[in-house]
C-alpha atoms as a PDB file:
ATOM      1  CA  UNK A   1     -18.359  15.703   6.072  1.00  0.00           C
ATOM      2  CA  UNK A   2     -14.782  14.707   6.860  1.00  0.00           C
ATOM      3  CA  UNK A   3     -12.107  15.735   4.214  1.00  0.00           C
ATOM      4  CA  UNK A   4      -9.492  13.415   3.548  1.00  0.00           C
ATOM      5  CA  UNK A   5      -6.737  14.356   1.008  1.00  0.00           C
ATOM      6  CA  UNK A   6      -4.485  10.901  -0.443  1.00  0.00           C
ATOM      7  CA  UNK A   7      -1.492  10.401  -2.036  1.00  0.00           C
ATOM      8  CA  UNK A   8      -1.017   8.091  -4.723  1.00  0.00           C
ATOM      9  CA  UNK A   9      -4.659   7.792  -5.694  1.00  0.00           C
ATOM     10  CA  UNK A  10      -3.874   6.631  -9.685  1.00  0.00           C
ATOM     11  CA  UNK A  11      -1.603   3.273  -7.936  1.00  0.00           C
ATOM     12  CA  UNK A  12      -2.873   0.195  -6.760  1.00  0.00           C
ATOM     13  CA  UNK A  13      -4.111   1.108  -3.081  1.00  0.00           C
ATOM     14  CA  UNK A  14      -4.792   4.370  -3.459  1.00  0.00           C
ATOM     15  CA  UNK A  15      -7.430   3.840  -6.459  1.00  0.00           C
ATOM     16  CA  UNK A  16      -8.926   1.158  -4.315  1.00  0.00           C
ATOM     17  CA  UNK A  17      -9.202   3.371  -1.123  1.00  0.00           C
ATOM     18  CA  UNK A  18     -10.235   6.081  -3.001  1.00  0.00           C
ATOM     19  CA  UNK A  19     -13.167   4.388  -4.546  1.00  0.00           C
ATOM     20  CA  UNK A  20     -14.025   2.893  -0.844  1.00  0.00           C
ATOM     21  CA  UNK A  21     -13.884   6.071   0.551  1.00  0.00           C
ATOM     22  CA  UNK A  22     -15.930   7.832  -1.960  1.00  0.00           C
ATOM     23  CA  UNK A  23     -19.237   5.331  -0.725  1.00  0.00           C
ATOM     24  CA  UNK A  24     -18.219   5.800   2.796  1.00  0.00           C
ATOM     25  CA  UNK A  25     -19.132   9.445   1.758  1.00  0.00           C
ATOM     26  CA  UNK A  26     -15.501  10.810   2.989  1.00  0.00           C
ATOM     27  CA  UNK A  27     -14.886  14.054   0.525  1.00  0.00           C
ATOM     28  CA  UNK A  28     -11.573  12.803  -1.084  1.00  0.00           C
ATOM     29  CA  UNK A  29      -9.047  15.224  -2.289  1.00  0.00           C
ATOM     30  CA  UNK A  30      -5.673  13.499  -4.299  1.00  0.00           C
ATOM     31  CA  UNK A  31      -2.599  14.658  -5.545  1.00  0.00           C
ATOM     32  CA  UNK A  32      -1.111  13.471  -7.943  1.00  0.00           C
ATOM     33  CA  UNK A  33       1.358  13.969 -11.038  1.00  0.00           C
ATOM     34  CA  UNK A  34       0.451  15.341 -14.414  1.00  0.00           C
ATOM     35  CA  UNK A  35       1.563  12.242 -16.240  1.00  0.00           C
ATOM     36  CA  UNK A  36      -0.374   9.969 -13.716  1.00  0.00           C
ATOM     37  CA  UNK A  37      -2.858   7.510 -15.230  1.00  0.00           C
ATOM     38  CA  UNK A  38      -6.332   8.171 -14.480  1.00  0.00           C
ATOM     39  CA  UNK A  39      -7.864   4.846 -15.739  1.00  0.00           C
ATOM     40  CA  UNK A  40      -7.946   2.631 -11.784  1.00  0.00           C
ATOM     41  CA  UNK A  41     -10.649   6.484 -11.118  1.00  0.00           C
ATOM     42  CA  UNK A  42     -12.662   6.784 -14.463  1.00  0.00           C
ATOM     43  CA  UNK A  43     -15.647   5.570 -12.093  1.00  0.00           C
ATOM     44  CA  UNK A  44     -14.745   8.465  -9.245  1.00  0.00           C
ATOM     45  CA  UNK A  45     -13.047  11.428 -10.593  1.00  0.00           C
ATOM     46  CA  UNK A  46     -16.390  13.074 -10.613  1.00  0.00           C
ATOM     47  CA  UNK A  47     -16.660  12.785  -6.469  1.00  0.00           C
ATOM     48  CA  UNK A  48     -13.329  14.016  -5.949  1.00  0.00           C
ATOM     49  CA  UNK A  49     -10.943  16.739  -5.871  1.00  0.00           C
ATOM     50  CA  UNK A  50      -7.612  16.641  -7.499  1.00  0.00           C
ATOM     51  CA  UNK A  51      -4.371  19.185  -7.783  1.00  0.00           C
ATOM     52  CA  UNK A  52      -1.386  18.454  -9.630  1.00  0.00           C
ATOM     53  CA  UNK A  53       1.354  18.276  -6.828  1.00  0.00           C
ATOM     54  CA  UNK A  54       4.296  19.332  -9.950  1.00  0.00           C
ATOM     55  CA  UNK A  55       2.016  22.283 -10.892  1.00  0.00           C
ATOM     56  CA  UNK A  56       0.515  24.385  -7.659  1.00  0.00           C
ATOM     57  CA  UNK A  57       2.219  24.431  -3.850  1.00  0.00           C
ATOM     58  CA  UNK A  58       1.643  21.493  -2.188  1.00  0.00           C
ATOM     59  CA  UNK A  59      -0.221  23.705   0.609  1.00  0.00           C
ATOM     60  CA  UNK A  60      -2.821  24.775  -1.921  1.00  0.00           C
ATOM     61  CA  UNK A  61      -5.443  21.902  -1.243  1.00  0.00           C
ATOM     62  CA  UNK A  62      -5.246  23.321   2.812  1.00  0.00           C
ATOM     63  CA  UNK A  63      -6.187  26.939   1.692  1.00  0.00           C
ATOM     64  CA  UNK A  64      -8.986  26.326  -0.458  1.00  0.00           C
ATOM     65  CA  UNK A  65     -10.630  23.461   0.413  1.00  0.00           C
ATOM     66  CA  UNK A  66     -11.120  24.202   4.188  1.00  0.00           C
ATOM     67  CA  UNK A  67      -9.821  22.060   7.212  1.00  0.00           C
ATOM     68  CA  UNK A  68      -8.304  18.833   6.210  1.00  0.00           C
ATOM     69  CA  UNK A  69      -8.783  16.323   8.552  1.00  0.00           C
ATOM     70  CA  UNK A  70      -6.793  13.592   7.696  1.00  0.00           C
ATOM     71  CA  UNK A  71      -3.889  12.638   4.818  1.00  0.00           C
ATOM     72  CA  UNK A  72      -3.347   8.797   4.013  1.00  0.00           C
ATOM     73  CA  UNK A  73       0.062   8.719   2.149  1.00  0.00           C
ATOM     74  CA  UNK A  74       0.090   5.681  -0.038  1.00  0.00           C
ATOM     75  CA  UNK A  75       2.664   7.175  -2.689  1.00  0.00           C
ATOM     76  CA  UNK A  76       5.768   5.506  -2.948  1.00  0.00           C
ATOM     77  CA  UNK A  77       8.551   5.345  -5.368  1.00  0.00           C
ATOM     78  CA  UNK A  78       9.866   1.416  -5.252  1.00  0.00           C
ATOM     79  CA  UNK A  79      13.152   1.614  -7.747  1.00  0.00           C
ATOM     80  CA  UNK A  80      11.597  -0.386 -10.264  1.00  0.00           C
ATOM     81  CA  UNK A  81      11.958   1.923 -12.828  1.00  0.00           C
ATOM     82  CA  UNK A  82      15.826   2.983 -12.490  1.00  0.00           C
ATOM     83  CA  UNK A  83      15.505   5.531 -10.096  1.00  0.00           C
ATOM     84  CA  UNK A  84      18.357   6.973  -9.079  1.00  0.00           C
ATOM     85  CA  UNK A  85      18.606   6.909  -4.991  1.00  0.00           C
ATOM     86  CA  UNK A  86      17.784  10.829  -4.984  1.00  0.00           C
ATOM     87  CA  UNK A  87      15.120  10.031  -7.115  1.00  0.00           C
ATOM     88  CA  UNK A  88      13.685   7.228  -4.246  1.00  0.00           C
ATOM     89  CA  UNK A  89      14.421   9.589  -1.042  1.00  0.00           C
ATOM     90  CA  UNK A  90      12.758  12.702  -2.925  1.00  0.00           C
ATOM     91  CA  UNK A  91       9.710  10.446  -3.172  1.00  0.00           C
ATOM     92  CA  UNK A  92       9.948   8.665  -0.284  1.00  0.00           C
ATOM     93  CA  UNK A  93      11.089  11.246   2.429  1.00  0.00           C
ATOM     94  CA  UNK A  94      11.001  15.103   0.933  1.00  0.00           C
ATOM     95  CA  UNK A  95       7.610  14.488  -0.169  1.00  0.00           C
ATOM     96  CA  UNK A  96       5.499  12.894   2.488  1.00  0.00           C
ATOM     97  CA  UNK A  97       7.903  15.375   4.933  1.00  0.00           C
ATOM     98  CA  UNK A  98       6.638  18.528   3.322  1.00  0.00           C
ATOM     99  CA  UNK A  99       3.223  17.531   3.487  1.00  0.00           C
ATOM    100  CA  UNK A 100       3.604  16.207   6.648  1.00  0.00           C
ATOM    101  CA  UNK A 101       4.863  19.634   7.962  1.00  0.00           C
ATOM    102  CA  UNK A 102       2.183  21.391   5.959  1.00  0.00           C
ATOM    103  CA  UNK A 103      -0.607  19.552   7.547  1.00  0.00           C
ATOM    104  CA  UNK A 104       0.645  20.503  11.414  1.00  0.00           C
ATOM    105  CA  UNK A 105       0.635  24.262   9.602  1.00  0.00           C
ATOM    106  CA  UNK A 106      -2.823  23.563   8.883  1.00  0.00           C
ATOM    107  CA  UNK A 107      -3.914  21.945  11.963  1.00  0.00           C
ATOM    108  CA  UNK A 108      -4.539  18.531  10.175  1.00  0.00           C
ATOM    109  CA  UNK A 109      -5.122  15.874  13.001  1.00  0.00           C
ATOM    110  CA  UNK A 110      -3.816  12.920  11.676  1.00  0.00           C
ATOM    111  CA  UNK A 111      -1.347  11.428   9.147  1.00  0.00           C
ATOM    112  CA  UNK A 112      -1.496   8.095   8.310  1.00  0.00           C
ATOM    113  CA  UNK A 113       1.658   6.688   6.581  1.00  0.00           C
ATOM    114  CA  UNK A 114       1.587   3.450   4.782  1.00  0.00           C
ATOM    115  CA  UNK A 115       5.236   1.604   5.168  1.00  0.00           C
ATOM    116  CA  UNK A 116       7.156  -1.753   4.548  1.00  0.00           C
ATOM    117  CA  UNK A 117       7.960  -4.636   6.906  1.00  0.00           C
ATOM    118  CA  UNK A 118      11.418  -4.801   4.895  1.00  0.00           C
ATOM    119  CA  UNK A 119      14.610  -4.446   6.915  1.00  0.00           C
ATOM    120  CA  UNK A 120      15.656  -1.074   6.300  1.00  0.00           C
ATOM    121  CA  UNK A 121      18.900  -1.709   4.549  1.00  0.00           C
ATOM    122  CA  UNK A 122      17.584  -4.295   2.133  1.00  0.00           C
ATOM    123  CA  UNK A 123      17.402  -1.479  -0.192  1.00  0.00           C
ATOM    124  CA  UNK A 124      17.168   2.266  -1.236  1.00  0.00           C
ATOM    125  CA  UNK A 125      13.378   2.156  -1.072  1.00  0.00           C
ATOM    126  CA  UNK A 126      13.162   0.163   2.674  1.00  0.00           C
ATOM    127  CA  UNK A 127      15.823   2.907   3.781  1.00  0.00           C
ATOM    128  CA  UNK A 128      14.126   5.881   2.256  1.00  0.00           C
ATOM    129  CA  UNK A 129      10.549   4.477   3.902  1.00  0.00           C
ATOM    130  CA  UNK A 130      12.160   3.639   7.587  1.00  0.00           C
ATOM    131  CA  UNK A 131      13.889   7.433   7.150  1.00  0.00           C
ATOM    132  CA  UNK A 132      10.717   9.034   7.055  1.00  0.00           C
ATOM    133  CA  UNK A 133       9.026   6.804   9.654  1.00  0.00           C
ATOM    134  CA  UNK A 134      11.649   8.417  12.117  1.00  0.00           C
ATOM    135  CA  UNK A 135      10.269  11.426  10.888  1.00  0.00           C
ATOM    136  CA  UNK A 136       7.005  10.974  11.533  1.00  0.00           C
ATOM    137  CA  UNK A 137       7.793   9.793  15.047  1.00  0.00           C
ATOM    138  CA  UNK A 138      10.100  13.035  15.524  1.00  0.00           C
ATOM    139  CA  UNK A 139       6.769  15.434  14.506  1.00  0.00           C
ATOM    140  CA  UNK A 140       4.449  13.199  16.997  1.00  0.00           C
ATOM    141  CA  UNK A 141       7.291  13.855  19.793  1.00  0.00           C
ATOM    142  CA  UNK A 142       5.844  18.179  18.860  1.00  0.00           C
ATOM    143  CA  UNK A 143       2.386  17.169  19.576  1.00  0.00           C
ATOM    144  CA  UNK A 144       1.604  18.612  16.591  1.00  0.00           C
ATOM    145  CA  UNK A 145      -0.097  15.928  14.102  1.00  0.00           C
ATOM    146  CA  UNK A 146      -0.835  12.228  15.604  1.00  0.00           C
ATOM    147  CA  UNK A 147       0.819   9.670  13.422  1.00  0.00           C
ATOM    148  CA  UNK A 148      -0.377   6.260  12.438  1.00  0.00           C
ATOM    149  CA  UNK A 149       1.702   3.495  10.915  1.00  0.00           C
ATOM    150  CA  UNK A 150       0.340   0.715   8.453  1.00  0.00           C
ATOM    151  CA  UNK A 151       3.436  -1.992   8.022  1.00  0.00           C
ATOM    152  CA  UNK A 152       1.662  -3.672   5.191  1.00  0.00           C
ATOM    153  CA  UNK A 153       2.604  -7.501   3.905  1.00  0.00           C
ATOM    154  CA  UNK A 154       2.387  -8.379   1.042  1.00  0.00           C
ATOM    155  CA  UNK A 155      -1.151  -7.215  -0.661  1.00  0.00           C
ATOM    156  CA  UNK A 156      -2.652  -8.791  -4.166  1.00  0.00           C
ATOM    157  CA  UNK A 157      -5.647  -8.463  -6.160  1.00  0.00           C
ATOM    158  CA  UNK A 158      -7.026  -7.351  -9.455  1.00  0.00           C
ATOM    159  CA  UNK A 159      -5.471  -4.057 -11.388  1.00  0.00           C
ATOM    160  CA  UNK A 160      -1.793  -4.431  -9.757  1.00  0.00           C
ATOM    161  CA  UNK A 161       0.724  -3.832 -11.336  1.00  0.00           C
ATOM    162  CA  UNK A 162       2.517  -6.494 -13.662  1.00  0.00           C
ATOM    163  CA  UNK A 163       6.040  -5.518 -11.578  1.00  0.00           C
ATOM    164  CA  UNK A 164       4.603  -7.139  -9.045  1.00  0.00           C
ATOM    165  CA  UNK A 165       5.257 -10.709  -7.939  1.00  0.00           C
ATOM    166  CA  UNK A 166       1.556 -12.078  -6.958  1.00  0.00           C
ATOM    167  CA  UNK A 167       0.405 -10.575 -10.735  1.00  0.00           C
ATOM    168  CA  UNK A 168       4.092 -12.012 -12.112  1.00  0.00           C
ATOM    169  CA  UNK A 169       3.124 -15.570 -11.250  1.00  0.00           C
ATOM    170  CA  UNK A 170      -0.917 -15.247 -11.493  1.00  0.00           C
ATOM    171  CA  UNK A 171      -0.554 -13.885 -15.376  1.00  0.00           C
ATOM    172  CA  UNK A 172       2.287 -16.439 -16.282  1.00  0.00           C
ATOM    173  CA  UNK A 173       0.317 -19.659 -14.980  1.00  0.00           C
ATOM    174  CA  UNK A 174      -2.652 -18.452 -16.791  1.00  0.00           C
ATOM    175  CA  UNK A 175      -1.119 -17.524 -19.816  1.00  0.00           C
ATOM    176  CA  UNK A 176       0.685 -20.888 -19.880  1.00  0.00           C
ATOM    177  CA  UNK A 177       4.020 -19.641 -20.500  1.00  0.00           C
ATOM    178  CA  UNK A 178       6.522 -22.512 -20.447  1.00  0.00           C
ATOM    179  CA  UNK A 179       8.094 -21.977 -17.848  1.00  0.00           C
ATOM    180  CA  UNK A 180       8.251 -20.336 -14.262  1.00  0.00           C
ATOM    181  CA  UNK A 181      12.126 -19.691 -13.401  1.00  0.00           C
ATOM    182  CA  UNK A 182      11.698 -19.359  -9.106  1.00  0.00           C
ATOM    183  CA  UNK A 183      14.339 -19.636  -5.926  1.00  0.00           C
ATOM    184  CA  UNK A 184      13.252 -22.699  -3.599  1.00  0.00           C
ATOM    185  CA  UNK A 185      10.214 -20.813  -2.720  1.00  0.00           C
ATOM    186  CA  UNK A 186      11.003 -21.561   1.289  1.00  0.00           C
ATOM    187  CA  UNK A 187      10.781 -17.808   2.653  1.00  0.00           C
ATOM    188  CA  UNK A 188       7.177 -17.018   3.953  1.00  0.00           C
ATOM    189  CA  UNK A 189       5.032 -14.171   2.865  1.00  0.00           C
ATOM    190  CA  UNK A 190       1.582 -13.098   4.679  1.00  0.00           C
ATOM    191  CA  UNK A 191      -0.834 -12.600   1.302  1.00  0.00           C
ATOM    192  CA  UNK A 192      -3.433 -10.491   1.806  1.00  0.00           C
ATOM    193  CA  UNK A 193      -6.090  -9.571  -0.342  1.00  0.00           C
ATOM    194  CA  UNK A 194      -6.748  -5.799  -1.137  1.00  0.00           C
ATOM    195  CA  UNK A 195     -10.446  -5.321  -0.259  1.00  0.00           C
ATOM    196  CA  UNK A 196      -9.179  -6.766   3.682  1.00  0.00           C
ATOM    197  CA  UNK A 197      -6.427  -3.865   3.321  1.00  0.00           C
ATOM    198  CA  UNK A 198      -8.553  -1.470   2.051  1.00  0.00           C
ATOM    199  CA  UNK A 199     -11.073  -2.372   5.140  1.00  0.00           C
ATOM    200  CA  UNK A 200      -8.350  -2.253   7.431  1.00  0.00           C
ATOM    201  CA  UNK A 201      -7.587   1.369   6.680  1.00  0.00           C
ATOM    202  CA  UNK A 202     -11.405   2.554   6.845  1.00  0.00           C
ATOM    203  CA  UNK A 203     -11.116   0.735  10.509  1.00  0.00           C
ATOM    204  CA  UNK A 204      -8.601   2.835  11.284  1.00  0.00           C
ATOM    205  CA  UNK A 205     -10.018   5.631   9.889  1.00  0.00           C
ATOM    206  CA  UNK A 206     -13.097   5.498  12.137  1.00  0.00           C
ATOM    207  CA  UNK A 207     -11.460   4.461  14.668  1.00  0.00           C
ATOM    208  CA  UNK A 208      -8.841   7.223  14.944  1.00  0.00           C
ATOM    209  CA  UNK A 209     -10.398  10.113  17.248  1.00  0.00           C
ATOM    210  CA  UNK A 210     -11.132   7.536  20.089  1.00  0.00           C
ATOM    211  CA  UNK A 211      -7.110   6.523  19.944  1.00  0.00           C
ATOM    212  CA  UNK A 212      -5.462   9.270  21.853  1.00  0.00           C
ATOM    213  CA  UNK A 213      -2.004   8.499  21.229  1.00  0.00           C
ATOM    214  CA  UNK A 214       0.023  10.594  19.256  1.00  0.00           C
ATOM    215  CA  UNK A 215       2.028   7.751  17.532  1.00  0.00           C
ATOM    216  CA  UNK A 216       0.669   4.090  16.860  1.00  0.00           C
ATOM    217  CA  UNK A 217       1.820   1.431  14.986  1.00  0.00           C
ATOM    218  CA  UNK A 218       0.045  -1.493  13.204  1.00  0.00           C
ATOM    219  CA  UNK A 219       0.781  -4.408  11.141  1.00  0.00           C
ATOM    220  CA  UNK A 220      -1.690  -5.569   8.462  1.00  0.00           C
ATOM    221  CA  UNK A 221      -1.445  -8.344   6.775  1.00  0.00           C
ATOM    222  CA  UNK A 222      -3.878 -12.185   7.192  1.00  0.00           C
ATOM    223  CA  UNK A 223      -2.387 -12.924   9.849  1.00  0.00           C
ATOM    224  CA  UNK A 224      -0.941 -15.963   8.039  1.00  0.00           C
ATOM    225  CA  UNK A 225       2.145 -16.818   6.968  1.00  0.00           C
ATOM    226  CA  UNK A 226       2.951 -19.512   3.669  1.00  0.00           C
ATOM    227  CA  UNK A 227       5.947 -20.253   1.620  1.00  0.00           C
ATOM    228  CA  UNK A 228       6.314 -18.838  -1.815  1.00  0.00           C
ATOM    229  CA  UNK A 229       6.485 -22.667  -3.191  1.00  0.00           C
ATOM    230  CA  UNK A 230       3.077 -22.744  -1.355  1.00  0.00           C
ATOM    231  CA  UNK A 231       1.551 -19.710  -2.904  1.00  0.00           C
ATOM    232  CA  UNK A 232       2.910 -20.404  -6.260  1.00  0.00           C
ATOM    233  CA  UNK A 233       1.460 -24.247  -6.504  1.00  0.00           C
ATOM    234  CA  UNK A 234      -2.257 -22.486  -5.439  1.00  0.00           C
ATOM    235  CA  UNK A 235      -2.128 -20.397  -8.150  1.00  0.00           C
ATOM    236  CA  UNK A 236      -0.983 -23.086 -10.446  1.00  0.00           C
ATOM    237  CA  UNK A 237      -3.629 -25.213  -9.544  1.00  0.00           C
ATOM    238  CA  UNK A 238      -6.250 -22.772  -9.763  1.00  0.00           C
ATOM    239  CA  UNK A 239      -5.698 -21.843 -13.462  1.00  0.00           C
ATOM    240  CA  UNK A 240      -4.923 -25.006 -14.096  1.00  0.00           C
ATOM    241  CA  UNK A 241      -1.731 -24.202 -15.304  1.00  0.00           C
ATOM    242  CA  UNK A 242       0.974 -26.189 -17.916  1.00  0.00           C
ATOM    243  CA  UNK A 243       3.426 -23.725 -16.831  1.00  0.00           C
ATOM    244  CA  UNK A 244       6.551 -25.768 -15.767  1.00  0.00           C
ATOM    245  CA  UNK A 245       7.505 -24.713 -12.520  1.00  0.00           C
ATOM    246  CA  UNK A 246      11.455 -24.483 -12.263  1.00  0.00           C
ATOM    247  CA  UNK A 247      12.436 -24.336  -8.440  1.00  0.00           C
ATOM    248  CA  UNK A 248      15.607 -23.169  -7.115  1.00  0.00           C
ATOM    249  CA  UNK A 249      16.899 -22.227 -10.963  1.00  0.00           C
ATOM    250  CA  UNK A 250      17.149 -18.522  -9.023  1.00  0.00           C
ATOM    251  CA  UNK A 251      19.152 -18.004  -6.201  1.00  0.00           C
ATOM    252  CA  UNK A 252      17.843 -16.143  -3.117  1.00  0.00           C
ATOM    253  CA  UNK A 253      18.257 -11.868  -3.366  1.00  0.00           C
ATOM    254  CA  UNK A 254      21.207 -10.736  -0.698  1.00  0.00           C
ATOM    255  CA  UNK A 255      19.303  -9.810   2.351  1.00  0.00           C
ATOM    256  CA  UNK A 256      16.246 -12.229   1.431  1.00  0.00           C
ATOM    257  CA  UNK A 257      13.726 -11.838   4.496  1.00  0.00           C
ATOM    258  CA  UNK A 258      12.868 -15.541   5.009  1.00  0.00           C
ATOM    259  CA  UNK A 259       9.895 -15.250   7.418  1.00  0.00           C
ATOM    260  CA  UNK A 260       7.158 -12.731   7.297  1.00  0.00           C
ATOM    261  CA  UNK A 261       3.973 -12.297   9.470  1.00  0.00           C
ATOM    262  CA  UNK A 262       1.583  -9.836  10.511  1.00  0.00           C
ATOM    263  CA  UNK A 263       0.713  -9.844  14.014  1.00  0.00           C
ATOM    264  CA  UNK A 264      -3.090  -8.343  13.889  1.00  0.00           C
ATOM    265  CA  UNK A 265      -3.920  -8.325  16.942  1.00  0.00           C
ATOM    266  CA  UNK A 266      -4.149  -4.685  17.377  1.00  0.00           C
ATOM    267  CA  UNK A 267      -6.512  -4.298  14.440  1.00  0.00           C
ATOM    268  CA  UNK A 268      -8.845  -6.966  15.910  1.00  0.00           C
ATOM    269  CA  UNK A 269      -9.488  -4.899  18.732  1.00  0.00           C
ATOM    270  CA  UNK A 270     -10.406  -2.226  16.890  1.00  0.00           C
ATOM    271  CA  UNK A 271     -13.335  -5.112  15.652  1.00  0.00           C
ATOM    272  CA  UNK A 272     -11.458  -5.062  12.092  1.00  0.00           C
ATOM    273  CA  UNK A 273     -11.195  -9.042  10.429  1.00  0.00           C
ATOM    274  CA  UNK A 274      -9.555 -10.238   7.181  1.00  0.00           C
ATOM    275  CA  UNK A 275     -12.511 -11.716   4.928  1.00  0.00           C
ATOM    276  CA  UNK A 276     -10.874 -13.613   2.166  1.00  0.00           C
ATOM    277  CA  UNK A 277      -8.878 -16.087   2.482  1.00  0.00           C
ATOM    278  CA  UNK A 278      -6.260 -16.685  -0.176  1.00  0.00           C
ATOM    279  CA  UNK A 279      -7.496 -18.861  -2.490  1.00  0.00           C
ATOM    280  CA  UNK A 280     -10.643 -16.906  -2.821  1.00  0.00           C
ATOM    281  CA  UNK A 281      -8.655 -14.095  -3.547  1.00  0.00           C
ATOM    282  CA  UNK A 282      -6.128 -15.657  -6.258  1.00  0.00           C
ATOM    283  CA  UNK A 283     -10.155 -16.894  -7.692  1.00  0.00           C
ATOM    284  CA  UNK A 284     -11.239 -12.738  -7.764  1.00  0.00           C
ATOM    285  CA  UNK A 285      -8.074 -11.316  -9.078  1.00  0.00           C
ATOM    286  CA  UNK A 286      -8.197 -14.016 -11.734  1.00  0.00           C
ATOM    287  CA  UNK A 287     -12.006 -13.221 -12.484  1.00  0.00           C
ATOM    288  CA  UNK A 288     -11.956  -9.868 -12.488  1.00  0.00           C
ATOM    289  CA  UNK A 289      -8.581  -8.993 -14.598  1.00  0.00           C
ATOM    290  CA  UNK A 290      -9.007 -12.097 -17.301  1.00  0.00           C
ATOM    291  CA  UNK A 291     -12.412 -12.544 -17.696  1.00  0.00           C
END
């Protein structure tokens, strides 16, 4: 049985991965903080294996559960919250470093690292993230871990977080709240719908010991590309929605990205395949977290 230790197992992804993994019959090991929410695992934290990361040495898991053979690093610290910029690199580079070196220690083959298409110096959190890719790259250079790459668009579905815009917009239209203050909605986002990401990773996963390479990169996402305006109408038509939709009362963020687009072609030769397309998805998340 392959061991597989994750990071940020109580967040979005990381609950859902943890839960696929757990039926793929992976033995799961997560660390996490002391103050972490456990409710996205009530279902799973009998089948796995946790260690509070603030109270034991992060190499603790490696001696005493045996050989590790992969990490998936999904833990991420996004600003939201007021963090201060030491705050965002501590979680976002000194972390997933010192677990990174601990794993070549412990002769862990492979580290999968989840990152952001945004451009680098949009912000504290896209420079911490593309800081810690170089990282990564500079410890694959060694030969001593292989390192894979998930650039991940922009995922939805039901449980995210209400910081979030995909949740923002799907809870206001179907709460009917008067009214939706957006920009002109004209940038382009590639949606993708968390059961294709979480299938995307397992792909990988399985995929990994016949992919020599020490660093790879992928991009995972639908493979689609629509305007905000676009995916904002869908959901308003879905829940059939009073909300007044006020476009262009916001003015674009400094740096906005206006085009965004997965190219999955690498995944697709690994035989992996978004199923959902997006109004199917805006239909689950709204059936599963409302009704």
């Amino acid at each position: 049985m392959q061991r597989i230790l994750l990071t940020g197992a109580t967040g979005f992804l990381g609950s859902h991965l943890v839960k696929a993994l757990v039926k793929q019959n992976y033995q799961i090991i997560i660390l996490k903080r002391p103050t972490s929410k456990l409710n996205r695992l009530k279902n799973v934290l009998n089948n796995i294996i946790s260690y509070d990361v603030d109270a034991v040495e992060i190499s603790r898991p490696f001696k005493e559960q045996g050989k590790i053979n992969a990490i998936i690093h999904t833990a991420t610290c996004y600003g939201r919250a007021n963090e201060s910029i030491s705050e965002i690199l501590a979680a976002n580079v000194i972390f997933p470093l010192k677990l990174l070196e601990i794993a070549t220690l412990f002769n862990t083959e492979i580290f999968f690292n989840t990152d952001t298409v945004l451009y680098k110096y949009l912000n504290a959190y896209a420079l911490a993230k593309k800081h810690f890719l170089e990282w990564g790259k500079l410890a694959t250079k060694m030969q001593k871990i292989r390192f894979i790459n998930i650039k991940l668009e922009h995922m939805y579905g039901p449980g995210d977080n209400d910081s979030k815009f995909t949740t923002h917009i799907i809870k206001s239209c179907f709460a009917n709240v008067p009214e939706l203050k957006l920009t002109l909605g004209e940038q382009t986002r590639d949606f993708i719908y968390i059961d294709d990401v979480v299938s995307a990773y397992i792909t990988l996963l399985q995929q990994s010991e016949y992919q020599p390479e020490w660093f790879q990169e992928y991009e995972l996402g639908s493979g689609q590309s629509i305007s905000i305006r676009e995916f904002v109408e869908t959901v308003h038509k879905i829940t059939h929605s009073h909300t007044q939709l006020n476009f262009g009362a916001l003015p674009y963020r400094e740096g906005e990205i206006m085009h965004s687009q997965a190219n999955i072609t690498a995944l697709q030769q690994l035989g992996w395949s978004g199923l959902i397309t997006l109004t199917e998805g805006i239909e689950k998340t709204i059936q599963q977290d409302y009704f």
